[in-house]
Protein backbone atom coordinates (compact mmCIF):
# COMPACT_ATOMS: atom_id res chain seq x y z
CA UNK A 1 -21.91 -41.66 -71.81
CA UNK A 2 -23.14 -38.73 -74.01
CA UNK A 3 -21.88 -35.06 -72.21
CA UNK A 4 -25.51 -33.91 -71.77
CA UNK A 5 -25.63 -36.19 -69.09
CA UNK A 6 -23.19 -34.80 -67.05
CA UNK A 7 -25.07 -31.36 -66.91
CA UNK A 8 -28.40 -33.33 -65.60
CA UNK A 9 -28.25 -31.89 -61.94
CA UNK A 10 -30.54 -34.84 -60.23
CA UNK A 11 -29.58 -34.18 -56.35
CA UNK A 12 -30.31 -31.26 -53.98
CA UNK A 13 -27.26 -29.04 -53.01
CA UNK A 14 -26.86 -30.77 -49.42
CA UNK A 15 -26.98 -34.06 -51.35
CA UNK A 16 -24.52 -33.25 -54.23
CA UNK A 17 -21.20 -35.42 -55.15
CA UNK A 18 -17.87 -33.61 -54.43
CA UNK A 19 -15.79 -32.17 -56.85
CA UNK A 20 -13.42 -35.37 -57.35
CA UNK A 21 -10.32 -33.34 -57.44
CA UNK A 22 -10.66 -31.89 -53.68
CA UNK A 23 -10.43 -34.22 -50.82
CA UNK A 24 -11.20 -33.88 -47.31
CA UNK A 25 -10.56 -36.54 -44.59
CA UNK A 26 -11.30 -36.83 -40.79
CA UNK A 27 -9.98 -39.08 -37.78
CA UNK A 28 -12.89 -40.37 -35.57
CA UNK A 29 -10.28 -40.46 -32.86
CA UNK A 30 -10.22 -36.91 -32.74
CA UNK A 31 -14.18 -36.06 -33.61
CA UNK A 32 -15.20 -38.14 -30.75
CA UNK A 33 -13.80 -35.49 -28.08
CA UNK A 34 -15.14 -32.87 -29.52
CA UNK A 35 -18.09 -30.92 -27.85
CA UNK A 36 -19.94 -30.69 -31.02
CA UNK A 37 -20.14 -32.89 -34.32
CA UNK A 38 -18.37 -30.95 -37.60
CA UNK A 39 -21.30 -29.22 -39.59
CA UNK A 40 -20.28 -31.43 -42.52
CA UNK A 41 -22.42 -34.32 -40.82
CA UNK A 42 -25.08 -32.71 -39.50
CA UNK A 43 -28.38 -33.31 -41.67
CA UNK A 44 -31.29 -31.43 -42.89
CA UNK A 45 -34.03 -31.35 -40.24
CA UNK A 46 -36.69 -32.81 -43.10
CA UNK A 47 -33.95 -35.65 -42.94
CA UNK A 48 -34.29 -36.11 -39.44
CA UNK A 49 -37.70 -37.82 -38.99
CA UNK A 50 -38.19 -39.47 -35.53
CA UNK A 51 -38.54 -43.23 -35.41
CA UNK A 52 -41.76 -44.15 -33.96
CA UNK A 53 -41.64 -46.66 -30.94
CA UNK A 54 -42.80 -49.52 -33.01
CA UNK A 55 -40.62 -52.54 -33.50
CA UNK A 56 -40.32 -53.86 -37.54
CA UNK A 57 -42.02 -57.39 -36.85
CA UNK A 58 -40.15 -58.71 -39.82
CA UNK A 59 -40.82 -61.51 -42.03
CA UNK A 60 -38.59 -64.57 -41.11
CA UNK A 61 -38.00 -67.28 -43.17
CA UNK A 62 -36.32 -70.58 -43.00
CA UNK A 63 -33.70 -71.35 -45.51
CA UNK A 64 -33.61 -75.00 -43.91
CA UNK A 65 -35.06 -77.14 -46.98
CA UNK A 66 -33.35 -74.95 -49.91
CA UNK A 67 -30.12 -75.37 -48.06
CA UNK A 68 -30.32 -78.57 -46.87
CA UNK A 69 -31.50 -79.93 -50.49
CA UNK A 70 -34.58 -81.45 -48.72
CA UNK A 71 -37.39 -82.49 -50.95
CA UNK A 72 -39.73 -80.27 -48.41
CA UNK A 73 -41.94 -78.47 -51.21
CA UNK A 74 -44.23 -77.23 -48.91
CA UNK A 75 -41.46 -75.96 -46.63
CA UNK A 76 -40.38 -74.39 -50.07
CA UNK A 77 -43.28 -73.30 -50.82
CA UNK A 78 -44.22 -71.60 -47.81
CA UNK A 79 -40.36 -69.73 -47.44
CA UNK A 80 -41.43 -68.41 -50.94
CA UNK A 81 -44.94 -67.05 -49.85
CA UNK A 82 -43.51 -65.11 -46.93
CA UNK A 83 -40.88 -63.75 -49.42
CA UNK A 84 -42.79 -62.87 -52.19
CA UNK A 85 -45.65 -60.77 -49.67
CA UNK A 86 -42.58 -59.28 -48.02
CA UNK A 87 -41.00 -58.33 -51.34
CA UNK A 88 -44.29 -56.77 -52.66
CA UNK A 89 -44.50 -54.44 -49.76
CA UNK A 90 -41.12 -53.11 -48.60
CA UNK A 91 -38.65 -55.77 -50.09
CA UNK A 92 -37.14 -56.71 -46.74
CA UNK A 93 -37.30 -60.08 -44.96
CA UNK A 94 -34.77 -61.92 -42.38
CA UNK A 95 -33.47 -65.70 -42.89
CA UNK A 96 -32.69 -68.32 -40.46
CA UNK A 97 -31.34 -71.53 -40.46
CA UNK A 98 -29.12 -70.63 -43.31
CA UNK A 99 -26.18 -72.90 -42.82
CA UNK A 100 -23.33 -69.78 -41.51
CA UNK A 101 -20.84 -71.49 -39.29
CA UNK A 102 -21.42 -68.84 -36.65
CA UNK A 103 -17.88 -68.63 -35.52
CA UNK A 104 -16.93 -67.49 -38.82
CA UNK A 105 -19.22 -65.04 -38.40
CA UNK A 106 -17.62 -63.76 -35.08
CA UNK A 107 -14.52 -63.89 -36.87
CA UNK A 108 -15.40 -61.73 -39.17
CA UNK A 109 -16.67 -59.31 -36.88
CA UNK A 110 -13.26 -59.83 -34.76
CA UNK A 111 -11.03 -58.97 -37.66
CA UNK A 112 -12.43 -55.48 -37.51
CA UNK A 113 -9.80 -54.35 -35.34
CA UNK A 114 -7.39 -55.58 -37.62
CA UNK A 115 -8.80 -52.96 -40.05
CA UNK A 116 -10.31 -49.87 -38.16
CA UNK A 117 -7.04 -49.30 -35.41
CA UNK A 118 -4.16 -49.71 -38.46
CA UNK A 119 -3.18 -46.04 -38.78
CA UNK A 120 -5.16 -43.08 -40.44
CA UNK A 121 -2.70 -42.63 -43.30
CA UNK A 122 -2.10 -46.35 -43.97
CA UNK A 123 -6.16 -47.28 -43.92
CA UNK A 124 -5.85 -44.28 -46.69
CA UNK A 125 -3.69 -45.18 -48.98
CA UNK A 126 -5.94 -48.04 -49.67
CA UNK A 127 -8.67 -46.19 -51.08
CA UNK A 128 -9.19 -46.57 -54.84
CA UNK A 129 -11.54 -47.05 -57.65
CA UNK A 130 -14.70 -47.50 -54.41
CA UNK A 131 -12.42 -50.34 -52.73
CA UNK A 132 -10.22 -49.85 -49.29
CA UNK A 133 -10.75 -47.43 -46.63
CA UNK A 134 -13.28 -44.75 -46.68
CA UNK A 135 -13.91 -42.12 -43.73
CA UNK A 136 -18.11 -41.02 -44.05
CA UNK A 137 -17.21 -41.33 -47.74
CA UNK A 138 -16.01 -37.49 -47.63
CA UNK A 139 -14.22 -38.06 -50.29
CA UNK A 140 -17.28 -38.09 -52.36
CA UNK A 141 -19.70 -36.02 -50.53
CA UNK A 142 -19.72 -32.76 -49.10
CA UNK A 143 -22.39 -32.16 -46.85
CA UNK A 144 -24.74 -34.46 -44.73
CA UNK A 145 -22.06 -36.27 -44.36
CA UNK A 146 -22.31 -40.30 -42.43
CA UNK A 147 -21.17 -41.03 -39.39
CA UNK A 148 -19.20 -44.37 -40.16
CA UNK A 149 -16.12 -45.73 -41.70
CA UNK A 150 -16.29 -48.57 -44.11
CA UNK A 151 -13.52 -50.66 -45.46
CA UNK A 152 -14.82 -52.09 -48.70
CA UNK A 153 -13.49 -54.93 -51.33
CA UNK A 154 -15.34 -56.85 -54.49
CA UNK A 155 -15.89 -60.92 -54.66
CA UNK A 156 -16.03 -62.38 -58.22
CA UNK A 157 -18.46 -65.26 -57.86
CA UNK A 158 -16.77 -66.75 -60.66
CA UNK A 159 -12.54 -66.44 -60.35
CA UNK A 160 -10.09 -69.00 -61.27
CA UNK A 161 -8.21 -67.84 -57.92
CA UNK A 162 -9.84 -69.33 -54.70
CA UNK A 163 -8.14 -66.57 -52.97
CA UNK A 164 -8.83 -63.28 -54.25
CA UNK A 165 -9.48 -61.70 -51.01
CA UNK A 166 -6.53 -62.64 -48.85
CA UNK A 167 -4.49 -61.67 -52.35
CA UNK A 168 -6.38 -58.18 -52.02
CA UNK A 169 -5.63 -57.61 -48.31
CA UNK A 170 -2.05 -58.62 -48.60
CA UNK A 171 -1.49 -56.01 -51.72
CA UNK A 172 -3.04 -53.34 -49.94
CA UNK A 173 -2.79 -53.69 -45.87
CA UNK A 174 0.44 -56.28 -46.32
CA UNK A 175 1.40 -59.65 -45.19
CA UNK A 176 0.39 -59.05 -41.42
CA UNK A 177 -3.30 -58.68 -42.86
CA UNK A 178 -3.31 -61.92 -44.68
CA UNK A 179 -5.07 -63.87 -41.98
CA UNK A 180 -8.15 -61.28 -41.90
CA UNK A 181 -8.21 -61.83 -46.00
CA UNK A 182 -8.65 -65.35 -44.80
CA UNK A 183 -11.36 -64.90 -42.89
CA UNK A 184 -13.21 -62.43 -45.08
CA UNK A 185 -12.08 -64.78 -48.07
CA UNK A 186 -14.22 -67.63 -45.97
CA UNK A 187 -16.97 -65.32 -45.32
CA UNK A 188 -17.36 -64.26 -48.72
CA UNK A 189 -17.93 -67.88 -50.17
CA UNK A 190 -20.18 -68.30 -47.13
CA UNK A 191 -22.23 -65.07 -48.70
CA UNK A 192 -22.25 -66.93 -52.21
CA UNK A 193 -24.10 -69.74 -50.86
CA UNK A 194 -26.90 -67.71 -49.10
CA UNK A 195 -27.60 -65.83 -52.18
CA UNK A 196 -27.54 -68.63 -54.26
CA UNK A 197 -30.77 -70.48 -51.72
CA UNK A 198 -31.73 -66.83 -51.40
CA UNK A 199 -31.86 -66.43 -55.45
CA UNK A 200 -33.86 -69.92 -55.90
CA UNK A 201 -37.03 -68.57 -53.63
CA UNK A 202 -36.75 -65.54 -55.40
CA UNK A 203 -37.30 -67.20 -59.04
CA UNK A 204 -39.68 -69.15 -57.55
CA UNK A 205 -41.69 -66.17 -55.91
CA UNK A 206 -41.95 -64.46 -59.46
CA UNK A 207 -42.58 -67.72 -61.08
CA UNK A 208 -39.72 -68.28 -63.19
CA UNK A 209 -37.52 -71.11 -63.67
CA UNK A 210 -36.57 -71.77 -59.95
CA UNK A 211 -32.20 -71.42 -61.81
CA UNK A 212 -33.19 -68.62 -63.64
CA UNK A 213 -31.34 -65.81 -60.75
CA UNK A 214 -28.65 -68.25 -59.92
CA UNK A 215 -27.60 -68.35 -63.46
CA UNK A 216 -28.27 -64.95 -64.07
CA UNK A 217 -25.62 -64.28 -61.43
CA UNK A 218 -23.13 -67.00 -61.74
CA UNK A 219 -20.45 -64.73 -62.76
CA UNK A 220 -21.65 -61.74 -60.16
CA UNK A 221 -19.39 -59.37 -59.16
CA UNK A 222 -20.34 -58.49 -55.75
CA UNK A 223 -19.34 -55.98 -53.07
CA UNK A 224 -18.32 -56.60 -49.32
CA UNK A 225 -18.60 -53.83 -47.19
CA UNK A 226 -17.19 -53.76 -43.34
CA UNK A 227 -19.38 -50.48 -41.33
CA UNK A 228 -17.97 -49.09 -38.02
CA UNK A 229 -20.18 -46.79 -36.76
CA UNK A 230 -18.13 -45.08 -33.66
CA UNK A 231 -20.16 -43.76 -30.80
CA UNK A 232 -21.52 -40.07 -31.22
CA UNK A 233 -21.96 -37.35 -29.16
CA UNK A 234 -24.75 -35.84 -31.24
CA UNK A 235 -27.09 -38.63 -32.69
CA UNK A 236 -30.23 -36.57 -33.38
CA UNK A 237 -28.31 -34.68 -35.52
CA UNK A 238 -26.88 -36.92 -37.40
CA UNK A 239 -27.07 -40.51 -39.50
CA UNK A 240 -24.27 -43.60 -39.45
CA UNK A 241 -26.43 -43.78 -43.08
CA UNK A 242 -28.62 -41.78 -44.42
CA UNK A 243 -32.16 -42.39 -46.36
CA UNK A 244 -31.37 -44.75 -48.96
CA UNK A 245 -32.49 -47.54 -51.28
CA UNK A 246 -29.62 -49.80 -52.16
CA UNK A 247 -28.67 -49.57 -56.15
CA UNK A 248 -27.39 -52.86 -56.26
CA UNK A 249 -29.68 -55.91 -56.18
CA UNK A 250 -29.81 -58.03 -52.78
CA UNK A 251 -27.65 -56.95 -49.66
CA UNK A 252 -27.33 -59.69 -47.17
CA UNK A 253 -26.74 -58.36 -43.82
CA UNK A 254 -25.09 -59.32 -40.27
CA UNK A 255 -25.13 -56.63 -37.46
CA UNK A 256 -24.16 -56.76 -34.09
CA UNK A 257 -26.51 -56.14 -31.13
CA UNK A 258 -26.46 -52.51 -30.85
CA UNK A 259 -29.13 -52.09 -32.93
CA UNK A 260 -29.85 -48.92 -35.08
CA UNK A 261 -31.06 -50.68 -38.67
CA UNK A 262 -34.44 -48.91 -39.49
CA UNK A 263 -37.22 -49.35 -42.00
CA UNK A 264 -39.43 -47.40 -43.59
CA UNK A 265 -42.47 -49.22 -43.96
CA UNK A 266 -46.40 -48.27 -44.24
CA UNK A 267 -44.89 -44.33 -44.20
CA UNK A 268 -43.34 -44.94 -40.51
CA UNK A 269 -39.78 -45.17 -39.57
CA UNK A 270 -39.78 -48.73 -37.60
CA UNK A 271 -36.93 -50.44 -35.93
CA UNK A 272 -35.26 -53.60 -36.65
CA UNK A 273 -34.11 -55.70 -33.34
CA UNK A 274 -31.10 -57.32 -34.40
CA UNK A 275 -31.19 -61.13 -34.04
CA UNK A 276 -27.83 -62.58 -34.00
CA UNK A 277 -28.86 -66.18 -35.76
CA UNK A 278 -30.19 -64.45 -38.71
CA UNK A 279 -28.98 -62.36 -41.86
CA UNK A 280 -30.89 -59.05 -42.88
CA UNK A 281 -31.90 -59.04 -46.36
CA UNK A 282 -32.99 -56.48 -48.63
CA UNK A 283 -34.33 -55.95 -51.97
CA UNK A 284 -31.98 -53.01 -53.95
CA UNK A 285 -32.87 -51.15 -57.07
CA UNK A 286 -31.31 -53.78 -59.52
CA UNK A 287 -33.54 -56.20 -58.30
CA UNK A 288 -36.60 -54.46 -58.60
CA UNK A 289 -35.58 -53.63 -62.39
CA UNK A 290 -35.11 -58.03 -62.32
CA UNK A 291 -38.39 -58.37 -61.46
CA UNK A 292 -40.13 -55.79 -63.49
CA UNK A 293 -40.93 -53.11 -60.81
CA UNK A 294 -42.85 -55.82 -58.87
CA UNK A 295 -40.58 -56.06 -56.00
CA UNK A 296 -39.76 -53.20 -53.98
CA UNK A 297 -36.26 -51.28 -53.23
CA UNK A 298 -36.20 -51.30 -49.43
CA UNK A 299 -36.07 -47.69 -47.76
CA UNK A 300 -33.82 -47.90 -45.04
CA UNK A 301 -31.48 -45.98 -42.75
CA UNK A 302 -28.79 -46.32 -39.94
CA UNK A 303 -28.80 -44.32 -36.27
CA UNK A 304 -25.47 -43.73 -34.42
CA UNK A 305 -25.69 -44.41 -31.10
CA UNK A 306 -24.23 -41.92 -28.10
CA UNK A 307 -22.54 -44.25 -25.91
CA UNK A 308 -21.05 -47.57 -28.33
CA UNK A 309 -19.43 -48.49 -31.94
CA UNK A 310 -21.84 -50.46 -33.98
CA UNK A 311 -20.42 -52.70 -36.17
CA UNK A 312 -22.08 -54.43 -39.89
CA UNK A 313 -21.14 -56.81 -42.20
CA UNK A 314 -22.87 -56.14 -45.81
CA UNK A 315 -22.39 -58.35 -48.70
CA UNK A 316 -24.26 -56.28 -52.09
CA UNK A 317 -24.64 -58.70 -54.86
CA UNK A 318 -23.75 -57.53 -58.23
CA UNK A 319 -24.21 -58.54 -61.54
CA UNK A 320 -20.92 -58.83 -63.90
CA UNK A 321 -20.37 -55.37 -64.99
CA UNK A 322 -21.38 -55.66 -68.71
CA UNK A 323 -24.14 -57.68 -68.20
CA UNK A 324 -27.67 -56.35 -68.95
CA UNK A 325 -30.43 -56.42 -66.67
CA UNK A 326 -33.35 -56.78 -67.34
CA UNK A 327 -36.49 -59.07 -66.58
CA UNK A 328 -36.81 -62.71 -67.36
CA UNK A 329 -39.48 -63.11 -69.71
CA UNK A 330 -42.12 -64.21 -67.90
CA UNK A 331 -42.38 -61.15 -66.45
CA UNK A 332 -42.80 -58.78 -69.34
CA UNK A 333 -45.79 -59.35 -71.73
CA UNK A 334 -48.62 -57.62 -73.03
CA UNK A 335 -50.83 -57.51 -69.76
CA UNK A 336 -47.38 -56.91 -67.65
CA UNK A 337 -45.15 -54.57 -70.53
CA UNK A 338 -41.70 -53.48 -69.43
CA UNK A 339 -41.15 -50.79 -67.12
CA UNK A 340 -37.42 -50.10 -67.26
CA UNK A 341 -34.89 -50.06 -70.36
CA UNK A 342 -31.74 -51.97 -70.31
CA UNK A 343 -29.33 -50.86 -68.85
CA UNK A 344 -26.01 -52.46 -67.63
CA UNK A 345 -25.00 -52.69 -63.82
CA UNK A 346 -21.41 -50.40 -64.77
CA UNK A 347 -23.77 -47.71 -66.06
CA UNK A 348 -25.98 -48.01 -62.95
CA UNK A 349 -22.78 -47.92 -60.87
CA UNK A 350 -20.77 -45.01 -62.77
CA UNK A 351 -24.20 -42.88 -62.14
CA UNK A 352 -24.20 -43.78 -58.01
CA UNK A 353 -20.39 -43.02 -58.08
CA UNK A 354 -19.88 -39.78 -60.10
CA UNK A 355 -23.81 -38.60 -60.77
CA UNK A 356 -25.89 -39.14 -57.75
CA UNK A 357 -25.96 -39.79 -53.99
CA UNK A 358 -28.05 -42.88 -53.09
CA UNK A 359 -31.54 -41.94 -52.10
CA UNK A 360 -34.85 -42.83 -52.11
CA UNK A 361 -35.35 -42.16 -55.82
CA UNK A 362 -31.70 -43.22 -56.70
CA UNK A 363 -33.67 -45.55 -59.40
CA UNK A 364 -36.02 -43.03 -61.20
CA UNK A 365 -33.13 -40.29 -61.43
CA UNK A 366 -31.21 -42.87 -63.13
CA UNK A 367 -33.35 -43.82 -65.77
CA UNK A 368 -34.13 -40.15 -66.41
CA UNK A 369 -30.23 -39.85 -66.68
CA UNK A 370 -30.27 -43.03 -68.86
CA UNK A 371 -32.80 -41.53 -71.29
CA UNK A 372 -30.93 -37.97 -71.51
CA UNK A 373 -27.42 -40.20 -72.60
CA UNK A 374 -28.47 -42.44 -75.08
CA UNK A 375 -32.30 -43.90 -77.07
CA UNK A 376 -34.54 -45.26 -75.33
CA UNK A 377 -34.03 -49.24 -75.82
CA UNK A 378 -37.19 -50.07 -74.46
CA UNK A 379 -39.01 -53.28 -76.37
């Protein structure tokens, strides 16, 4: 990366990353009986926009006859409509009937106490390189800081080892966490398989080869995130995550019933009722570059709630680090030309991690930052 990059300042001051050398922690055990929140995590009022009362009536579709390897083209076909309309306008849909053992899904909800009540300093000693235990990432941020904790780990789609989870838990947490690797292990592979039906309507939305996503991220290198959002005294002041498009390029989703997911969509701040037989999926900002700015980077956010935890499961899917992303060709052309430059998914990553906060216009900064660090490579 060329040093006049580094001097680009792309985020506002309440926004900006932390110097990396000075680190500040906090115990939600403690925060939760205090009378007021820290100022760290209370946000900017502009921030703070009321949700309407409307409900997100959100596109469902049935991943029954991509799953299932039924020769049901019109079920296809119509699972691809509803995704390609949803794509265009906010680049959030649900699915259903996507083959998820739901006990492993309980399981994996479960083995959150296995994570969240281990000990302050042991959950931070796992933290390292954006993997382990993170508390409202304040080791990055400074200000407007989230209401959550996350543990978070990668999946290689593609690994000779068919246990490089439980081998991650027990070299960080120890052998007494090797059963939760297990189950997040289990989960993980479970995620695979989504995204892979999930990829297939996607290629066929845009109109590519219906393989063309599934190879594209046969070697992925995804991200699996665990979210405990503790109860909060204060949740008008606060977020459990703030206004953000995803960088990375699908996130497949399970909550809990607590509810708190919201959407912005048509310029109004809608909720999303949590269904417990479904997975939340959105479009993130490598995606959009994948399908030539014709799919949009969901807007989202997460409330805190006063009285209970809420609890997520989020698996992002990655490309392989060095691997450039860009369109497939049937989407660039003279009547449709390019409207990113390659770029690699480490370079995209390095800028979220070191550069800039995740935002709405996480995207658009970046490319600006791309263009200020090396030639334009457009074609």
């Amino acid at each position: 990366m060329g040093s006049s990059a580094a001097t680009v300042s792309l985020c506002p001051p309440s926004k900006m990353l932390k110097d990396e050398n000075k680190f500040q922690t906090y115990d939600f055990n403690l925060l939760q009986k205090e009378a007021h929140i820290p100022e760290e995590f209370i946000w900017p009022s502009g921030d703070l926009i009321k949700t309407t009362e409307e409900e997100f009536d959100v596109p469902l579709i049935d991943l029954a006859a991509i799953i299932n390897g039924d020769d049901d083209e019109d079920g296809i076909a119509t699972a691809a409509e509803i995704l390609r309309k949803a794509c265009e306008k906010h680049g959030f849909f649900q699915v259903i009937n996507h083959g998820v053992d739901p006990h492993l899904i309980s399981s994996a909800h479960q083995e959150f106490d296995s994570i969240f009540k281990l000990p302050l300093d042991k959950k931070l000693s796992t933290l390292k390189n954006a993997t382990g235990y993170s508390v409202a990432h304040a080791g990055r941020f400074s200000a407007s800081l989230p209401w959550k904790e996350t543990f978070t780990f990668r999946y290689k789609h593609k690994n000779d080892s068919d246990s490089q989870v439980v081998d991650y838990f027990k070299s960080v947490l120890g052998e007494d966490l090797q059963h939760t690797g297990l189950v997040y292990q289990k989960y993980c592979e479970a995620m695979k398989e989504v995204f892979l039906a999930i990829a297939e309507l996607l290629a066929i939305s845009l109109g590519a080869d219906r393989s063309h996503f599934q190879k594209f991220f046969e070697d992925a290198e995804s991200i699996m995130r665990c979210n405990s959002y503790p109860a909060c005294n204060s949740p008008s002041l606060t977020f459990g995550t703030g206004p953000h498009c995803d960088p990375t390029s699908i996130t497949i989703l399970h909550e809990d019933q607590v509810g708190g997911l919201e959407v912005l969509v048509d310029n109004k701040w809608l909720a999303v009722r949590p269904r417990p037989d479904s997975f939340v999926i959105n479009i993130g900002d490598t995606f959009k570059v994948l399908s030539n700015g014709r799919y949009q980077s969901c807007l989202h956010r997460v409330l805190v709630n006063r009285e209970v935890e809420r609890r997520s499961l989020a698996f992002f899917v990655t490309p392989r680090g060095d691997k450039t992303v860009r369109p497939p060709d049937n989407l660039i052309g003279k009547e449709e030309p390019r409207k990113y430059p390659d770029f690699t998914w480490s370079e995209f990553f390095e800028f979220t991690q070191k550069h800039h906060r995740s935002d709405a216009a996480t995207l658009q900064d970046f490319i600006k930052w791309l263009g200020a660090s090396k030639p334009s490579n457009f074609e």
